[in-house]
N, C-alpha and C. Protein backbone atom coordinates (compact mmCIF):
# COMPACT_ATOMS: atom_id res chain seq x y z
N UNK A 1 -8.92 13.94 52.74
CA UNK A 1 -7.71 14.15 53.51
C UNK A 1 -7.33 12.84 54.18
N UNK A 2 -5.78 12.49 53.83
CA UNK A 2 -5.14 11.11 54.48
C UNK A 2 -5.22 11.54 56.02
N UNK A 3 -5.31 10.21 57.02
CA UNK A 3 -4.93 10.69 58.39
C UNK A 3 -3.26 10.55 58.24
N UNK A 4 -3.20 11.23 59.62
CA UNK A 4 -1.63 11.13 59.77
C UNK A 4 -1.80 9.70 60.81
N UNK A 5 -0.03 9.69 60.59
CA UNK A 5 0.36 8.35 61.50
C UNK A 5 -0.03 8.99 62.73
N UNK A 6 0.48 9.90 63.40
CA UNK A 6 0.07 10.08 64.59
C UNK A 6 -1.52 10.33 64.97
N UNK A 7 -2.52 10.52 64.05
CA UNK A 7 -3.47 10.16 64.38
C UNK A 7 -4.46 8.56 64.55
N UNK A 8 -3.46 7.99 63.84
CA UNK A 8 -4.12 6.49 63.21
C UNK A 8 -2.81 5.68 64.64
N UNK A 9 -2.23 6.06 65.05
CA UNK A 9 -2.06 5.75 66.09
C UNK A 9 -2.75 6.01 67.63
N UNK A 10 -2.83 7.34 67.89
CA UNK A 10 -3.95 7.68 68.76
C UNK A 10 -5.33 6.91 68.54
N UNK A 11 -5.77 6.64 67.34
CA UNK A 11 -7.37 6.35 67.36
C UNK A 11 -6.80 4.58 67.81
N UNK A 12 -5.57 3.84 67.37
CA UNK A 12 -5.92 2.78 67.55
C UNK A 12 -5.30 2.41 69.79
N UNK A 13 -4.88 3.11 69.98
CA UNK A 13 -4.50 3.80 71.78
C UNK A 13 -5.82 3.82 72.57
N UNK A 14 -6.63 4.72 71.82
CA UNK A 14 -8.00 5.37 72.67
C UNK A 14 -8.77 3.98 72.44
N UNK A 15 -8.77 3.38 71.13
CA UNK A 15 -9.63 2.01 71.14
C UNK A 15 -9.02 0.76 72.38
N UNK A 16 -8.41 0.79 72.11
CA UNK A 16 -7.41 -0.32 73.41
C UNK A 16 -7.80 0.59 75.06
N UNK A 17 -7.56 1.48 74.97
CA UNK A 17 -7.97 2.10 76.45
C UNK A 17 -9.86 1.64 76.48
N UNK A 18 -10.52 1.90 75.48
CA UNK A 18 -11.97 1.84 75.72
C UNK A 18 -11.87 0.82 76.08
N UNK A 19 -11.54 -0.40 75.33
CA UNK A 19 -11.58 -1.73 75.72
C UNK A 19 -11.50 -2.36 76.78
N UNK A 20 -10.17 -1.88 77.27
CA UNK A 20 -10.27 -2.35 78.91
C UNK A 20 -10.82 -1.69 79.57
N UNK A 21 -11.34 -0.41 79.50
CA UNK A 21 -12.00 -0.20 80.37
C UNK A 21 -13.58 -1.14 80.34
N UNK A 22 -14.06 -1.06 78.96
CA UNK A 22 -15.20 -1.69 79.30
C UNK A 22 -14.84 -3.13 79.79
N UNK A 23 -13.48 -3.73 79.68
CA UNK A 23 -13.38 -5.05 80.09
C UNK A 23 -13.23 -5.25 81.34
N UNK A 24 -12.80 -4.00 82.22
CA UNK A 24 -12.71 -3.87 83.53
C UNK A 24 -13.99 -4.03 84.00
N UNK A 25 -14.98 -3.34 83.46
CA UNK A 25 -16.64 -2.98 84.07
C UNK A 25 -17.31 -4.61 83.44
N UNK A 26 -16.80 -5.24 83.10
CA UNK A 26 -17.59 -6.42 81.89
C UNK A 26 -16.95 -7.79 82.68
N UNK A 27 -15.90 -8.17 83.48
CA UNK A 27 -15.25 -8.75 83.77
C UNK A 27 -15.74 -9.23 85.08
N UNK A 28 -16.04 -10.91 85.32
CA UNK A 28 -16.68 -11.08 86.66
C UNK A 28 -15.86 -11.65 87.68
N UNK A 29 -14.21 -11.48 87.32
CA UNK A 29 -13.40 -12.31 88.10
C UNK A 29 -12.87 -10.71 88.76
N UNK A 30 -12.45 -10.01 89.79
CA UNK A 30 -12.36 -8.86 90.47
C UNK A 30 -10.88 -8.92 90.29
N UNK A 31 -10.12 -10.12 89.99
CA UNK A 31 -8.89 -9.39 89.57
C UNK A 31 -8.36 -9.41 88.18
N UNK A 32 -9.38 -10.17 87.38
CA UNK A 32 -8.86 -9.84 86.27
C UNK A 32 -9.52 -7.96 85.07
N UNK A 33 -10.13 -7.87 86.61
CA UNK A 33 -10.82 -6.53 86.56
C UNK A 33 -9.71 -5.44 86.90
N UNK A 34 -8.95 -5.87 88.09
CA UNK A 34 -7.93 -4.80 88.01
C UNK A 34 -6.58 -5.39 87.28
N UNK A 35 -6.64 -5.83 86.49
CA UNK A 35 -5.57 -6.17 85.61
C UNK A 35 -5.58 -5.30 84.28
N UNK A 36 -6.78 -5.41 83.94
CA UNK A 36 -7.55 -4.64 82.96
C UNK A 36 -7.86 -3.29 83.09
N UNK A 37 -7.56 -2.81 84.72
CA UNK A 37 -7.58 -1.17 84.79
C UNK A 37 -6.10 -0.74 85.33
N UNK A 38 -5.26 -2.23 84.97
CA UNK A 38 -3.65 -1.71 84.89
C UNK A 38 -3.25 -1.69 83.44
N UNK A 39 -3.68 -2.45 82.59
CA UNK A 39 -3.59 -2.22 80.68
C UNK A 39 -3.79 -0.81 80.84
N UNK A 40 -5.38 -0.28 80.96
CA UNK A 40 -5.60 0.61 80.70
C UNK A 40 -4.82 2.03 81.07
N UNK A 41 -4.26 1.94 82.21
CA UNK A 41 -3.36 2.92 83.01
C UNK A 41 -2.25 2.91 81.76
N UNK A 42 -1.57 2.36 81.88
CA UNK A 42 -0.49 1.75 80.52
C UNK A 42 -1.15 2.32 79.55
N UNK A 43 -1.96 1.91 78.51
CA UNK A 43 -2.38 2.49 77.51
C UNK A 43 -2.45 4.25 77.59
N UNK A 44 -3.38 4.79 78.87
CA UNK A 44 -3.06 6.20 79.01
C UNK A 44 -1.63 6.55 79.37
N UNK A 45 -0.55 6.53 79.32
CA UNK A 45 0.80 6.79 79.69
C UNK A 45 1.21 6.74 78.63
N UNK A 46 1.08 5.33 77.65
CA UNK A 46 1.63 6.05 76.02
C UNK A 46 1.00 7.17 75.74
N UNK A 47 -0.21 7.63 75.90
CA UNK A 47 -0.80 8.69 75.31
C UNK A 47 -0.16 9.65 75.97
N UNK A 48 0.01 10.15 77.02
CA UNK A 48 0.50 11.17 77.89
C UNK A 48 1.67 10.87 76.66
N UNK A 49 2.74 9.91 76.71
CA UNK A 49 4.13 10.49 75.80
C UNK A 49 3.98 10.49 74.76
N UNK A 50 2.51 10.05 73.82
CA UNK A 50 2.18 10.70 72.39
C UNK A 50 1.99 12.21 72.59
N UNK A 51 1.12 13.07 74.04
CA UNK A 51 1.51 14.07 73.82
C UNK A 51 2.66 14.92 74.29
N UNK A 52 3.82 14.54 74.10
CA UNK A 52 5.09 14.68 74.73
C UNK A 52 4.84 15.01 76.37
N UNK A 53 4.57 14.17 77.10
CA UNK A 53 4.04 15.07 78.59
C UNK A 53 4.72 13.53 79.34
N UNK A 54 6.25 13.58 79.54
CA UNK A 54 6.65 12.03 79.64
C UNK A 54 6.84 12.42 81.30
N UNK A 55 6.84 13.33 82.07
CA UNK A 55 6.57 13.28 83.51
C UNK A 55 5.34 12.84 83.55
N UNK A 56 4.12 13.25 83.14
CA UNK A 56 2.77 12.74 83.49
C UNK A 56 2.48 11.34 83.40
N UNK A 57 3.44 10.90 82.03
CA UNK A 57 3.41 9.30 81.67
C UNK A 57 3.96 8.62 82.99
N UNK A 58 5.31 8.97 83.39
CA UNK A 58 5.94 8.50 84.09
C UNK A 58 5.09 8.29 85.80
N UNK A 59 4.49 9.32 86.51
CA UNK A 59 3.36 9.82 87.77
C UNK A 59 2.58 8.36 86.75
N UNK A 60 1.81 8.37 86.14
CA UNK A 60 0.78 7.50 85.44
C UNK A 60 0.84 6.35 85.74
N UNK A 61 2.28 6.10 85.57
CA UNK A 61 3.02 4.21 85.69
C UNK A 61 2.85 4.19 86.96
N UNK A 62 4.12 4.80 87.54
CA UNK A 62 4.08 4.73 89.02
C UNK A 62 3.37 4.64 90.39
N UNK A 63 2.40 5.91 89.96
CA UNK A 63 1.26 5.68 90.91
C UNK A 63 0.26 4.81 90.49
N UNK A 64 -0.40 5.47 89.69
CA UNK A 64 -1.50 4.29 89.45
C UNK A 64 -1.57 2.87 88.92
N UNK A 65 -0.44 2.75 87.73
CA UNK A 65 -0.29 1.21 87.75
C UNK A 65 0.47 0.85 88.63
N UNK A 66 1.23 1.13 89.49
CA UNK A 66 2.12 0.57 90.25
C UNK A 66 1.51 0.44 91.94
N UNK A 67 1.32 2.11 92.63
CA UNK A 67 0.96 1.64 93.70
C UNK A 67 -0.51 1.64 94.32
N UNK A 68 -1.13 2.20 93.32
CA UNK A 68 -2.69 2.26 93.88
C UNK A 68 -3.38 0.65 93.17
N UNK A 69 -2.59 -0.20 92.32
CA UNK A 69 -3.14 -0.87 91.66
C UNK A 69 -2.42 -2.37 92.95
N UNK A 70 -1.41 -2.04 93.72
CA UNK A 70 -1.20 -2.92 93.97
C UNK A 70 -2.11 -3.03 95.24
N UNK A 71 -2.16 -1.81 95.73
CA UNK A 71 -3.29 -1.77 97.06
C UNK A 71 -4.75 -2.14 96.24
N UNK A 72 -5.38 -2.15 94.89
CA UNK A 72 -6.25 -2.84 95.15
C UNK A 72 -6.51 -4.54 95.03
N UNK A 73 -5.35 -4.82 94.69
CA UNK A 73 -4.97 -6.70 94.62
C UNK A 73 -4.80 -6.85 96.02
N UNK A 74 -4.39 -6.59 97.13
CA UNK A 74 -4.14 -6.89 98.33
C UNK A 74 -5.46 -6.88 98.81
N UNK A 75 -6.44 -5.90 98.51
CA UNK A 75 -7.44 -5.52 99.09
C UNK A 75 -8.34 -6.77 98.54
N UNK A 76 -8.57 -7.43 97.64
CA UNK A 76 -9.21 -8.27 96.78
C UNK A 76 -8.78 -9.53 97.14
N UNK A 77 -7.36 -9.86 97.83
CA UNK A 77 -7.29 -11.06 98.09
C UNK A 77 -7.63 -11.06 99.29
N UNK A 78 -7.41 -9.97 100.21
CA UNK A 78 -7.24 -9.92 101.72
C UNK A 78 -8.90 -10.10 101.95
N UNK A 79 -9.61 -9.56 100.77
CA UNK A 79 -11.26 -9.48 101.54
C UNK A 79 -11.95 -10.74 100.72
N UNK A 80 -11.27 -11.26 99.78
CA UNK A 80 -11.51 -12.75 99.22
C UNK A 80 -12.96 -12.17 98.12
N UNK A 81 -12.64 -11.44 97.54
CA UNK A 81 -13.73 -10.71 96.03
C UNK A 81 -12.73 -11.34 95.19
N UNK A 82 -12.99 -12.32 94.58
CA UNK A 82 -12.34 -12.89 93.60
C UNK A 82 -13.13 -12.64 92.13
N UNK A 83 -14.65 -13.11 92.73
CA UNK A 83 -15.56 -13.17 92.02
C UNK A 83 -16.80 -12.29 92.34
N UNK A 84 -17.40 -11.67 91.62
CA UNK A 84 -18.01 -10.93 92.22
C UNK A 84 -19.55 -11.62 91.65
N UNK A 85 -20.41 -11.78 92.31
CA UNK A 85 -22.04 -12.19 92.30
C UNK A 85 -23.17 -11.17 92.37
N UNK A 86 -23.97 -10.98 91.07
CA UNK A 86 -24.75 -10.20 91.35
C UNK A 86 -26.08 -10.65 91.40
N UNK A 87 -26.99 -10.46 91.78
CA UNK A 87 -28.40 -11.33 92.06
C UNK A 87 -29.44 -10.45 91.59
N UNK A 88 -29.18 -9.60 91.05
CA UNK A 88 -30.76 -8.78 90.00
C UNK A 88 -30.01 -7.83 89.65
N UNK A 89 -30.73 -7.73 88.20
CA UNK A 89 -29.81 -6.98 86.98
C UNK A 89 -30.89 -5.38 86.69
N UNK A 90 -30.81 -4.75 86.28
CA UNK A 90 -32.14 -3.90 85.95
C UNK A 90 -31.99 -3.86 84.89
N UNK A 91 -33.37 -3.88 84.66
CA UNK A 91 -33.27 -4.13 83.04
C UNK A 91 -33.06 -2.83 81.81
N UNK A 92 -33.15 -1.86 82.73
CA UNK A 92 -32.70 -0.47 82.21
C UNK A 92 -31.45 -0.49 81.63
N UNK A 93 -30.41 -1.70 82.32
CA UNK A 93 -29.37 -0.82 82.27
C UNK A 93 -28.84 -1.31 80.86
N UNK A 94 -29.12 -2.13 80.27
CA UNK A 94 -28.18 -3.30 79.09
C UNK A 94 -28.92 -2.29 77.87
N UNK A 95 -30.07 -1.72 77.85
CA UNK A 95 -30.56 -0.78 76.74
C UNK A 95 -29.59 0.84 76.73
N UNK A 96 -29.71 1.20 78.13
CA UNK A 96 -29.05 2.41 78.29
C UNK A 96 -27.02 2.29 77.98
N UNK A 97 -26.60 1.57 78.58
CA UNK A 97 -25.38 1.17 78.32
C UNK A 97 -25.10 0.98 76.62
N UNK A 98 -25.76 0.61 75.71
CA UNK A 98 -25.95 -0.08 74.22
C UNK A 98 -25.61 1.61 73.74
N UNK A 99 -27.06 2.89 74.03
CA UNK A 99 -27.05 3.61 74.07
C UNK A 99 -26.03 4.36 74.11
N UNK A 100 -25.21 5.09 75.42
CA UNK A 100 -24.29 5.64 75.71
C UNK A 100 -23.27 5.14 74.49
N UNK A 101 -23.07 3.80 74.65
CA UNK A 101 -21.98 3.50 73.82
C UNK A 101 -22.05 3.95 72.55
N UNK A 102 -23.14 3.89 72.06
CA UNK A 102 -22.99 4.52 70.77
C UNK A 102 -23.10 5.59 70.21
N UNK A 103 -23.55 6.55 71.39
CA UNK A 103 -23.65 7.94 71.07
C UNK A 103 -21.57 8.56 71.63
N UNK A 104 -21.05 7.57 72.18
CA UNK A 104 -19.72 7.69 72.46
C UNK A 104 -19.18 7.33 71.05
N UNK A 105 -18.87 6.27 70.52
CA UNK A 105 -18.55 5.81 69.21
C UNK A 105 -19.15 7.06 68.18
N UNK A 106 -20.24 7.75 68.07
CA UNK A 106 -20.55 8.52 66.92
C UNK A 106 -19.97 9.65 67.12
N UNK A 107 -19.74 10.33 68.45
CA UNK A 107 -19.23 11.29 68.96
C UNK A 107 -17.48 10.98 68.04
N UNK A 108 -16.91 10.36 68.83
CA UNK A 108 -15.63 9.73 68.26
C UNK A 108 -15.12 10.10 67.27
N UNK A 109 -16.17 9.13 66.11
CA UNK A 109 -16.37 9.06 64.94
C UNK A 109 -16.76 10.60 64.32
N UNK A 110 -16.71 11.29 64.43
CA UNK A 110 -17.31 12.57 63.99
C UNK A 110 -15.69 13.24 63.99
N UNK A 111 -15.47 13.58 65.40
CA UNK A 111 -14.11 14.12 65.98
C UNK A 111 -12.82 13.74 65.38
N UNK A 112 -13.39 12.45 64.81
CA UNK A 112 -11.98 11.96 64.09
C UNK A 112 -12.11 12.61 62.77
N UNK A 113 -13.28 12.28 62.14
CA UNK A 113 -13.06 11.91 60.53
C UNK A 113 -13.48 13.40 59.85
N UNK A 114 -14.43 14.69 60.99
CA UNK A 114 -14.77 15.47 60.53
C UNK A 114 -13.40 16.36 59.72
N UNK A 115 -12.58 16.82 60.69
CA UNK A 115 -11.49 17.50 59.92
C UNK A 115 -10.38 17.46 61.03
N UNK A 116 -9.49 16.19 60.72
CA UNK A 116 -8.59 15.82 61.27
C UNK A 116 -7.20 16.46 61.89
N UNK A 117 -6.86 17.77 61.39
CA UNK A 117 -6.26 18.95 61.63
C UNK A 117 -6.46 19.57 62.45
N UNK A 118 -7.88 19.79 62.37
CA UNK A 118 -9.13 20.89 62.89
C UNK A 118 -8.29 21.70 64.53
N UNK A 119 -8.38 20.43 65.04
CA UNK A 119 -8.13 20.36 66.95
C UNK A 119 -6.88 20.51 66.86
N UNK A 120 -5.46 20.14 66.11
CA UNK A 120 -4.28 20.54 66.50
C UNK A 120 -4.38 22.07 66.19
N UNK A 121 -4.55 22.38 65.13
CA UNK A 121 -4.48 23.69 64.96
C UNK A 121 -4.79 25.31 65.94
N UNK A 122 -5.49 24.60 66.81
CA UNK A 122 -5.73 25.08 68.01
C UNK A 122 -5.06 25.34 69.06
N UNK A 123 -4.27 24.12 69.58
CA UNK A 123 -3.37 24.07 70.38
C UNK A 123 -2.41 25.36 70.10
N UNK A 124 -1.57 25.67 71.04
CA UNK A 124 -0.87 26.57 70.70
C UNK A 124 0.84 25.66 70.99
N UNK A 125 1.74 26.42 70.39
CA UNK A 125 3.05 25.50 70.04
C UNK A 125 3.90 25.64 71.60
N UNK A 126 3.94 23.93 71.82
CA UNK A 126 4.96 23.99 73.32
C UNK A 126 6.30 24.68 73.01
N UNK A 127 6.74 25.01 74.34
CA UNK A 127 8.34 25.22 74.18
C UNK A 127 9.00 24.41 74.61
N UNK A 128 10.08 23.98 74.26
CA UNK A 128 11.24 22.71 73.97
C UNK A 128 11.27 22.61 75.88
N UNK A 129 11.17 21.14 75.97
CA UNK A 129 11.53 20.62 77.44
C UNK A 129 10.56 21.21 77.86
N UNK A 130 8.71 21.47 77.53
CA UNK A 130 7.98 21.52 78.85
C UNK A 130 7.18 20.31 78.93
N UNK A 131 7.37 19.88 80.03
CA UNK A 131 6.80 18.61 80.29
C UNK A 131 7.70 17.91 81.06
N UNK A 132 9.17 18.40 80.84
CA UNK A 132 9.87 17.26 80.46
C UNK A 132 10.00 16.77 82.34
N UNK A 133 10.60 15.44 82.62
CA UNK A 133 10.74 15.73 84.51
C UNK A 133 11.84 16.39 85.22
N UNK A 134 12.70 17.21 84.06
CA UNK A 134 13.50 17.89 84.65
C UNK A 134 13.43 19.80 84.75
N UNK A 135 12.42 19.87 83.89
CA UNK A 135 11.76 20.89 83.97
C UNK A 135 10.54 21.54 85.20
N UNK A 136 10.34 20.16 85.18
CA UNK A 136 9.17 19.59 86.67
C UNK A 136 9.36 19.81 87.61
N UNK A 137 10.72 19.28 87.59
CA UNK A 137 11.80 19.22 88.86
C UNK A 137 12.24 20.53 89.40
N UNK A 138 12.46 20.99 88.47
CA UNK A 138 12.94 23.13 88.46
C UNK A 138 11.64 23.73 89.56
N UNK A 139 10.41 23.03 88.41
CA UNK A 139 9.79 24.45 89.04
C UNK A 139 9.32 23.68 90.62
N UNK A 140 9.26 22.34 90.49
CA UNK A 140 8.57 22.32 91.89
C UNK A 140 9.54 22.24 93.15
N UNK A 141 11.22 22.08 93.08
CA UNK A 141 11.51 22.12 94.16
C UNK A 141 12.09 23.73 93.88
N UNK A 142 11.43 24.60 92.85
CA UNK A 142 12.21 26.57 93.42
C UNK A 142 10.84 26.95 94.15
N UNK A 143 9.61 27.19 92.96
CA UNK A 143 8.53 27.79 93.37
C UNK A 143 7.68 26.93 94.11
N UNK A 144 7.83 25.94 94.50
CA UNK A 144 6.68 25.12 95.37
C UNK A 144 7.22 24.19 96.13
N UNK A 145 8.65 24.75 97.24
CA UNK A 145 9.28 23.73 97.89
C UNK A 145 8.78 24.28 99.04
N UNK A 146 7.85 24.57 99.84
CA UNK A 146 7.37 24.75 101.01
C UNK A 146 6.30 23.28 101.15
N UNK A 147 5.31 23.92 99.91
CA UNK A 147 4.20 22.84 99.85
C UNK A 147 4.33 21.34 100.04
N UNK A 148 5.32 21.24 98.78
CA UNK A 148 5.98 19.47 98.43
C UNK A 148 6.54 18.87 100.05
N UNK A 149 7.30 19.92 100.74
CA UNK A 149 7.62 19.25 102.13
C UNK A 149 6.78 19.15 103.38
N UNK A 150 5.79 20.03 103.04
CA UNK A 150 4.45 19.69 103.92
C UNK A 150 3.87 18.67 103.72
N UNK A 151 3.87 18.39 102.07
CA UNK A 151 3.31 17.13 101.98
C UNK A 151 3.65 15.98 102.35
N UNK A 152 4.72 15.76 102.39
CA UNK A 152 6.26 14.85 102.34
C UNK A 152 5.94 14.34 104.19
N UNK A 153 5.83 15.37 104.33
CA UNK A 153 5.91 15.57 106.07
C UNK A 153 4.62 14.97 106.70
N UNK A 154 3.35 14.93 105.82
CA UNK A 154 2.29 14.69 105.86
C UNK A 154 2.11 13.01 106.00
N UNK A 155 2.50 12.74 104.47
CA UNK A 155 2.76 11.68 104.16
C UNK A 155 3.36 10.63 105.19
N UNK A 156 4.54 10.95 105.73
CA UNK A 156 5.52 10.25 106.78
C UNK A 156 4.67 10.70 108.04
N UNK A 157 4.07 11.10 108.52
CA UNK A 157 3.41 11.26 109.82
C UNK A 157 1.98 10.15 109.53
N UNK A 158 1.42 10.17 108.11
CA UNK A 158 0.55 9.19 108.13
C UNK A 158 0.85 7.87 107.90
N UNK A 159 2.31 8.03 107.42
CA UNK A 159 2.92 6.31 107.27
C UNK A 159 2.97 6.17 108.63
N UNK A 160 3.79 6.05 109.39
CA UNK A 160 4.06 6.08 111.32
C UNK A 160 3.07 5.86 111.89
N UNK A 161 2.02 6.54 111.82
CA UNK A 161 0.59 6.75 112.15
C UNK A 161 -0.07 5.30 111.60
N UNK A 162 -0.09 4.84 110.57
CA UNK A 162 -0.78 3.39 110.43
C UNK A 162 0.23 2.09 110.97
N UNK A 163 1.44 2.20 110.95
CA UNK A 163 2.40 1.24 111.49
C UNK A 163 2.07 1.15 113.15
N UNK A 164 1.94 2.64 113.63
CA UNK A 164 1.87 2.40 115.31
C UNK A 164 0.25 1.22 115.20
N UNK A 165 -0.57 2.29 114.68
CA UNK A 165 -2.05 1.49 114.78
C UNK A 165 -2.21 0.18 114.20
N UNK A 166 -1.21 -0.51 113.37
CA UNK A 166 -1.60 -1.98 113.22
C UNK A 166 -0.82 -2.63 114.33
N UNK A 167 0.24 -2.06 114.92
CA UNK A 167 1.00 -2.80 115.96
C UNK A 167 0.51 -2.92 117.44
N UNK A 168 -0.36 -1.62 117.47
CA UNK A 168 -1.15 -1.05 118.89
C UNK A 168 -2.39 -2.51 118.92
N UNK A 169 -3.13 -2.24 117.74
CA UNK A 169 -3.81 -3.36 117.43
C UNK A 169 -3.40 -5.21 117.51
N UNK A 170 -2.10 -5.26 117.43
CA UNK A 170 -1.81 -6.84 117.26
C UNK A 170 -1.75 -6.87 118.65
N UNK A 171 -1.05 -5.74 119.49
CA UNK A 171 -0.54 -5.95 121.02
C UNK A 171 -1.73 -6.20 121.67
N UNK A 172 -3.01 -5.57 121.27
CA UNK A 172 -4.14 -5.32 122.12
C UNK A 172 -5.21 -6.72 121.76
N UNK A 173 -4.83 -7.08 120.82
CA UNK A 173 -5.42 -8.80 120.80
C UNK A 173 -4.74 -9.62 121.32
N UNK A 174 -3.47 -9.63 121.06
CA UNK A 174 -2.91 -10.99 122.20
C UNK A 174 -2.90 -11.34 123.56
């Protein structure tokens, strides 16, 4: 059995996501570590819109490559981890790591090549526009507009809340 394009695309997605991730964990400069777990964010977001789920892609970009990735570059320059130094290795770990990896790769390798159909066939068939962010949009501001504005409300009481306390703080050193 030929693969399909959309599988020989996914397998070459999930390989690029492994990658940076292990290049994130493999990487001794701390920001070219989170550079490499912003590829990877990216790489999962095409996948989210390989599986038509383009709100999740979209949450994917935004938050995590965008604003949790920028709070950890601030955090990395502000605390000066450029480079990170480690001073004893265990020697457990470069055998066990070899390990994992390849019982990950055979795993993979099995899932792919056993019967490539196998797992869609399972799924059961979406209905047109779920996923979509206007569908998103429906259900969370009819059935869950109490919650979203608690949160909202949450959110803005803890923004205010760190602005007073870095300003309370500058006043109280000078």
């Amino acid at each position: 059995m030929t693969p399909t394009p959309d599988l020989i695309i996914f397998s070459l997605l999930a390989a690029l996501a492994i990658a940076s991730a292990v290049m994130t964990l493999a990487s001794r400069q701390a920001v070219y570590s989170a550079l490499f777990l912003v590829f990877n964010f990216l790489v999962i977001a095409v996948l989210f819109l390989l599986l038509h789920a383009p709100f999740i892609a979209l949450i994917q970009i935004t938050v995590y490559a965008g604003a949790i990735m920028v709070l950890f570059l601030f955090v990395i320059m502000l605390l000066g981890l450029q480079s990170l130094h480690t001073e004893s290795k265990l020697r457990w770990q470069a055998p066990s790591a070899v390990i994992l990896a390849l019982i990950l790769v055979g795993t993979l390798a099995y899932a792919l090549f056993r019967e490539p159909g196998a797992a869609a066939a399972l799924l059961p068939p979406l209905q047109s526009g779920f996923g979509s962010p206007a569908e998103v949009g429906q259900v969370l501001f009819n059935q869950y507009l109490v919650p979203f504005e608690i949160t909202s409300v949450l959110l803005l009481v803890a923004m205010v809340g760190a602005i007073f306390l870095s300003t309370f703080k500058r006043k109280s050193s000078e």
